[in-house]
C-alpha atoms as a PDB file:
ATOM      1  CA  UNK A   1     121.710  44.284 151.042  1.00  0.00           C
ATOM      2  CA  UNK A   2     122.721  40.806 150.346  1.00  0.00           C
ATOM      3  CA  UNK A   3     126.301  41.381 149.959  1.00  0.00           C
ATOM      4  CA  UNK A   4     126.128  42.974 153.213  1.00  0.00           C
ATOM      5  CA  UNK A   5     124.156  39.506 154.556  1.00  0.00           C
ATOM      6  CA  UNK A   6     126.660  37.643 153.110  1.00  0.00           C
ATOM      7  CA  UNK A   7     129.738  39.372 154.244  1.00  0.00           C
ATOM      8  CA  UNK A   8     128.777  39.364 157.703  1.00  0.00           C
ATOM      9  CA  UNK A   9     127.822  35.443 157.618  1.00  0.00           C
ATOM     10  CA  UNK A  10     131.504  35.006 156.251  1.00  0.00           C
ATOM     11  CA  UNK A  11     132.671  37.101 158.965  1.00  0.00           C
ATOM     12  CA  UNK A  12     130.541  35.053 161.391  1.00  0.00           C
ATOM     13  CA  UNK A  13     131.726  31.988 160.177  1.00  0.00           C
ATOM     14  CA  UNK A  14     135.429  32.962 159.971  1.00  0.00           C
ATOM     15  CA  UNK A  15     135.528  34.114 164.020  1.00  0.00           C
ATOM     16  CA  UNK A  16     133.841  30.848 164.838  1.00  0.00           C
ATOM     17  CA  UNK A  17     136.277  28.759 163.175  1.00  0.00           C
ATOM     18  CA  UNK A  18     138.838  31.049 164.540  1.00  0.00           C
ATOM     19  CA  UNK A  19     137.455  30.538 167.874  1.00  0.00           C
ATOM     20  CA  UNK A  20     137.656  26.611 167.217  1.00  0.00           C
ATOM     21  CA  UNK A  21     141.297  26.652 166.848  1.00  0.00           C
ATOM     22  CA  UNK A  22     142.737  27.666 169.677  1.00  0.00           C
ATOM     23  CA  UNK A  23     142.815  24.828 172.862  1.00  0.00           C
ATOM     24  CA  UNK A  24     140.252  26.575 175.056  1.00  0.00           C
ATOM     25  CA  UNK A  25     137.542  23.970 175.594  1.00  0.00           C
ATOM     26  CA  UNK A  26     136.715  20.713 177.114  1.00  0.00           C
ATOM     27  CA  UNK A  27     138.429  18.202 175.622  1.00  0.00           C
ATOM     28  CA  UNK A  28     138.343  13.911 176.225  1.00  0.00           C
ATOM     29  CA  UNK A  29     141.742  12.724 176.849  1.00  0.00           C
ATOM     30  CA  UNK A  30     142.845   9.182 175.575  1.00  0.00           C
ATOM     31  CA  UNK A  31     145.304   7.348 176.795  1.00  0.00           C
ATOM     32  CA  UNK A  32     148.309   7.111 173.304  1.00  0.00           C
ATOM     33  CA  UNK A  33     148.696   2.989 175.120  1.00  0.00           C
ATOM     34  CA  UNK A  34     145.734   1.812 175.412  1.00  0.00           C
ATOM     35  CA  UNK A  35     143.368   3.797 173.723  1.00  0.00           C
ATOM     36  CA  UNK A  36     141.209   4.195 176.723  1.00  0.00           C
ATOM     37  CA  UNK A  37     138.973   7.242 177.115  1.00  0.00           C
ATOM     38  CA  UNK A  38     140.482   8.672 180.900  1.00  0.00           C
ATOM     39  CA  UNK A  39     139.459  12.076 181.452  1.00  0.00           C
ATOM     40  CA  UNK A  40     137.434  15.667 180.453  1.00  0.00           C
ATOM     41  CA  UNK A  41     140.109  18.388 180.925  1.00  0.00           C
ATOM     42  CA  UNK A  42     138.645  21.854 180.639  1.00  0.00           C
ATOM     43  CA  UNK A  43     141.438  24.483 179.150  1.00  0.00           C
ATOM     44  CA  UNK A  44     140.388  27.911 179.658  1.00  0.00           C
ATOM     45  CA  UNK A  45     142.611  31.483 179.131  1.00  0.00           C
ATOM     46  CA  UNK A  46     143.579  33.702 181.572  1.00  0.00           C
ATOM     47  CA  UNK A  47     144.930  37.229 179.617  1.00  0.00           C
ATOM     48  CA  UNK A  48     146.716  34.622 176.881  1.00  0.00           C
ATOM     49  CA  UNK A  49     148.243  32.235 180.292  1.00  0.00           C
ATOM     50  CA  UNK A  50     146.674  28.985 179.358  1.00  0.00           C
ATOM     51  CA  UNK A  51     145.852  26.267 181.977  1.00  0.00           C
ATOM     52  CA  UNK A  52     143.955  22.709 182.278  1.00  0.00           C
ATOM     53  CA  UNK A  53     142.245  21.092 184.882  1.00  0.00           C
ATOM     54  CA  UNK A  54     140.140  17.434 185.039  1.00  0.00           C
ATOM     55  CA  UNK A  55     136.289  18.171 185.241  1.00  0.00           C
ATOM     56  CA  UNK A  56     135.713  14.303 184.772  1.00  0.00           C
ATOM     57  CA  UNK A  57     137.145  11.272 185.035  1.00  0.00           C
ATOM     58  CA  UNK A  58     135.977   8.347 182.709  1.00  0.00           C
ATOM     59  CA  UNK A  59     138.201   5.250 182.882  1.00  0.00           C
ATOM     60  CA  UNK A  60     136.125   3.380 185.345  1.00  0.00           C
ATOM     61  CA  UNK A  61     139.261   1.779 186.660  1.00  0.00           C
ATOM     62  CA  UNK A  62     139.855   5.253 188.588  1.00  0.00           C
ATOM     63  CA  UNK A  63     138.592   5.837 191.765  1.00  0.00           C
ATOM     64  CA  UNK A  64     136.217   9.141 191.724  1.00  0.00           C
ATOM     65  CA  UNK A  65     138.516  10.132 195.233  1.00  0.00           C
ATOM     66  CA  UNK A  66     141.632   9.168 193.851  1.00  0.00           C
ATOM     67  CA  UNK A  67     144.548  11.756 195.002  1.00  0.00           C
ATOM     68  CA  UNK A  68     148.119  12.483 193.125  1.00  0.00           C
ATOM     69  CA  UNK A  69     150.245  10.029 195.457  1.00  0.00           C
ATOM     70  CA  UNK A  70     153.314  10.617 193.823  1.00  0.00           C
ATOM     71  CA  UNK A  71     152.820  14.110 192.805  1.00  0.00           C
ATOM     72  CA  UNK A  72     156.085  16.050 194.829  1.00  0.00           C
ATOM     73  CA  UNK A  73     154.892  19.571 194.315  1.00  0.00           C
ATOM     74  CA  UNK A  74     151.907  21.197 196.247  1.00  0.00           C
ATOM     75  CA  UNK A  75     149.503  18.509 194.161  1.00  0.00           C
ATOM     76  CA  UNK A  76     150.603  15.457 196.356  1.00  0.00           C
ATOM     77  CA  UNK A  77     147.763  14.073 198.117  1.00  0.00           C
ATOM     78  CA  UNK A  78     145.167  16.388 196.363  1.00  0.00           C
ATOM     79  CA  UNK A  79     142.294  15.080 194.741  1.00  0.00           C
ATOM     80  CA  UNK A  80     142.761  14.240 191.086  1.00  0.00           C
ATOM     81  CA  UNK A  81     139.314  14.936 189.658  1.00  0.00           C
ATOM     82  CA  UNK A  82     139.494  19.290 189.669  1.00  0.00           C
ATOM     83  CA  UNK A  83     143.054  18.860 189.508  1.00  0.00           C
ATOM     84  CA  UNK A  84     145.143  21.329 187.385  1.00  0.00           C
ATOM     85  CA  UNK A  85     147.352  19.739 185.163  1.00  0.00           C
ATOM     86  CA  UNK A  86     147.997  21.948 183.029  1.00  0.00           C
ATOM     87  CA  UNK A  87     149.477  25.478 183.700  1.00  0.00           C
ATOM     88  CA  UNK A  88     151.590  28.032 182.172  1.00  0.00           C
ATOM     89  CA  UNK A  89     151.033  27.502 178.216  1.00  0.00           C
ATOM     90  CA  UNK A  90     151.408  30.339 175.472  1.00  0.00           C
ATOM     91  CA  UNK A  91     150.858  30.855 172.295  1.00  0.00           C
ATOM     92  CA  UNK A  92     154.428  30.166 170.500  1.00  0.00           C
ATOM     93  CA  UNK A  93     155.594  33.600 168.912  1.00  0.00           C
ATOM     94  CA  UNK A  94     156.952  32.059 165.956  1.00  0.00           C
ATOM     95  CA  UNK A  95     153.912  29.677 165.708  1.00  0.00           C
ATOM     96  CA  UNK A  96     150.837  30.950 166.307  1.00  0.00           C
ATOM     97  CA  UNK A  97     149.215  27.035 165.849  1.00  0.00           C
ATOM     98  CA  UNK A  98     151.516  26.164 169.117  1.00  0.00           C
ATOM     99  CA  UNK A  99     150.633  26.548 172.274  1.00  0.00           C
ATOM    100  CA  UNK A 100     153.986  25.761 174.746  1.00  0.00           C
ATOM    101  CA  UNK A 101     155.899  26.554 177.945  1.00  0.00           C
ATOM    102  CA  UNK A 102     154.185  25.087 180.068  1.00  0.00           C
ATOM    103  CA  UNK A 103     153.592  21.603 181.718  1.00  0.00           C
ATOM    104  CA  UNK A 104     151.557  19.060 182.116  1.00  0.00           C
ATOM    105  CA  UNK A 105     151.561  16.412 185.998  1.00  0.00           C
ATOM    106  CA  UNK A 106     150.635  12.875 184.874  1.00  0.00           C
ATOM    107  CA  UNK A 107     148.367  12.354 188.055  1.00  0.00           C
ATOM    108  CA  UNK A 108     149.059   8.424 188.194  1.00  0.00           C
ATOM    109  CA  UNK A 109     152.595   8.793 188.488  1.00  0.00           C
ATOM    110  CA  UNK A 110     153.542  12.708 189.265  1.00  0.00           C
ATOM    111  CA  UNK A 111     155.850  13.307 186.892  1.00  0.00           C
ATOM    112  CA  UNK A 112     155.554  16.454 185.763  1.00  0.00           C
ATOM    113  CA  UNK A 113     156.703  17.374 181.686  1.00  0.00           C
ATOM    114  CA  UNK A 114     157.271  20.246 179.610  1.00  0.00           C
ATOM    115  CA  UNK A 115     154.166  19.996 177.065  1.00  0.00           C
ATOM    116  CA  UNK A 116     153.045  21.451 173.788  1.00  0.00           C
ATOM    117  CA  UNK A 117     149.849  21.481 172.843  1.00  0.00           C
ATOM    118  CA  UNK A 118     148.821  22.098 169.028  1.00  0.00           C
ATOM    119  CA  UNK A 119     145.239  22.232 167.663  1.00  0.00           C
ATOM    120  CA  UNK A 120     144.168  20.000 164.521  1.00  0.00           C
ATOM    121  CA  UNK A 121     141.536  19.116 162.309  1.00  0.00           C
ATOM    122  CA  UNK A 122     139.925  22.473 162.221  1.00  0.00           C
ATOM    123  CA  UNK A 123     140.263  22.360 166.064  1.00  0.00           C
ATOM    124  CA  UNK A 124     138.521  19.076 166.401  1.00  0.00           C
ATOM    125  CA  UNK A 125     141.205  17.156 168.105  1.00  0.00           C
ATOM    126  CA  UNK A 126     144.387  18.359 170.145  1.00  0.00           C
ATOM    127  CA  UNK A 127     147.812  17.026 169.816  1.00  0.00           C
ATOM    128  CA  UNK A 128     148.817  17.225 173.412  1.00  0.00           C
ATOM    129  CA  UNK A 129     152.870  16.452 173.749  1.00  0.00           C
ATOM    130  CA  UNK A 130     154.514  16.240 176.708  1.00  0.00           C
ATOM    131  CA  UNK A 131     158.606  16.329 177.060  1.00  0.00           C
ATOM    132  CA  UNK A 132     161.202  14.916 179.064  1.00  0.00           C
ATOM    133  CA  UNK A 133     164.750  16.432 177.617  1.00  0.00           C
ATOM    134  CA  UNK A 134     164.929  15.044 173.782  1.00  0.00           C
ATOM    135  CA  UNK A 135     162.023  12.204 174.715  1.00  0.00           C
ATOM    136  CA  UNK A 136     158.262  13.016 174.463  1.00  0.00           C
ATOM    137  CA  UNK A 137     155.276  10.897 173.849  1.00  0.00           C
ATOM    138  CA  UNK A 138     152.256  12.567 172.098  1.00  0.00           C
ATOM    139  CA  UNK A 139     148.460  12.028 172.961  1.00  0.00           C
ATOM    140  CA  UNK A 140     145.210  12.724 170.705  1.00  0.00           C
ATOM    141  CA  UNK A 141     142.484  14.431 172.225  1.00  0.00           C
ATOM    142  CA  UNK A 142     138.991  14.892 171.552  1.00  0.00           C
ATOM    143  CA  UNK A 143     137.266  18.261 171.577  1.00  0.00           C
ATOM    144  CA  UNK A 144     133.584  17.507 173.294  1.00  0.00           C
ATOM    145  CA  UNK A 145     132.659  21.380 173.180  1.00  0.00           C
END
């Protein structure tokens, strides 16, 4: 009887952590230049089709009605905050720690990257990378749930 307890609390404990390290949660963002704390982005999977969108903004120098001004596909003019940002990422084939193929809109300019996103630290924080031909410039961010 307790081996049985104890398997199925190592089984328990194996899906959770599991669970932990793939990118579907809310996560802070943080700025890689100035270290500011700007946004929650929620990530959630649709049938293994993952996709992003800001629940909150937190850099107080953002206007809570802001809109994607120089966004120049259907996002220009929308409202940031419940924006998707994120769309089209899947797990890599080869690397089942990479999540890629998608993109990723930087809402105060527009531009609009190929991205890679790769859980770390157990899941705890998200290396969020975002691509311009060979150039790309790599944010940490926080998992809040």
């Amino acid at each position: 009887m307790k081996k049985t307890t104890l398997i199925a609390s190592l089984s328990l404990a194996a899906v959770s952590a599991f669970a932990q390290t793939t990118p579907v949660g809310l996560w802070k963002t943080i700025d890689d230049d100035t270290k500011k704390e700007k946004s929650l982005v929620r990530i959630t999977d649709n049938n293994g089709v993952f996709s992003g969108h800001i629940e909150k903004l937190l850099d107080p120098d953002t206007k809570p009605d802001a809109v994607c001004e120089d966004c120049t596909d259907e996002r220009k003019g929308k409202p940031v905050l419940g924006m998707t940002i994120l769309r089209n990422l899947k797990q890599n084939a080869d690397d089942k720690a990479i999540y890629d193929g998608g993109d990723i809109v930087d809402p105060n300019n527009g531009k609009v990257y190929r991205t890679r996103l790769k859980p770390v630290d157990g899941g705890k924080r998200l290396e969020m990378r975002g691509y311009i031909g060979p150039f790309y410039r790599t944010q940490v961010w926080l998992r809040v749930e």
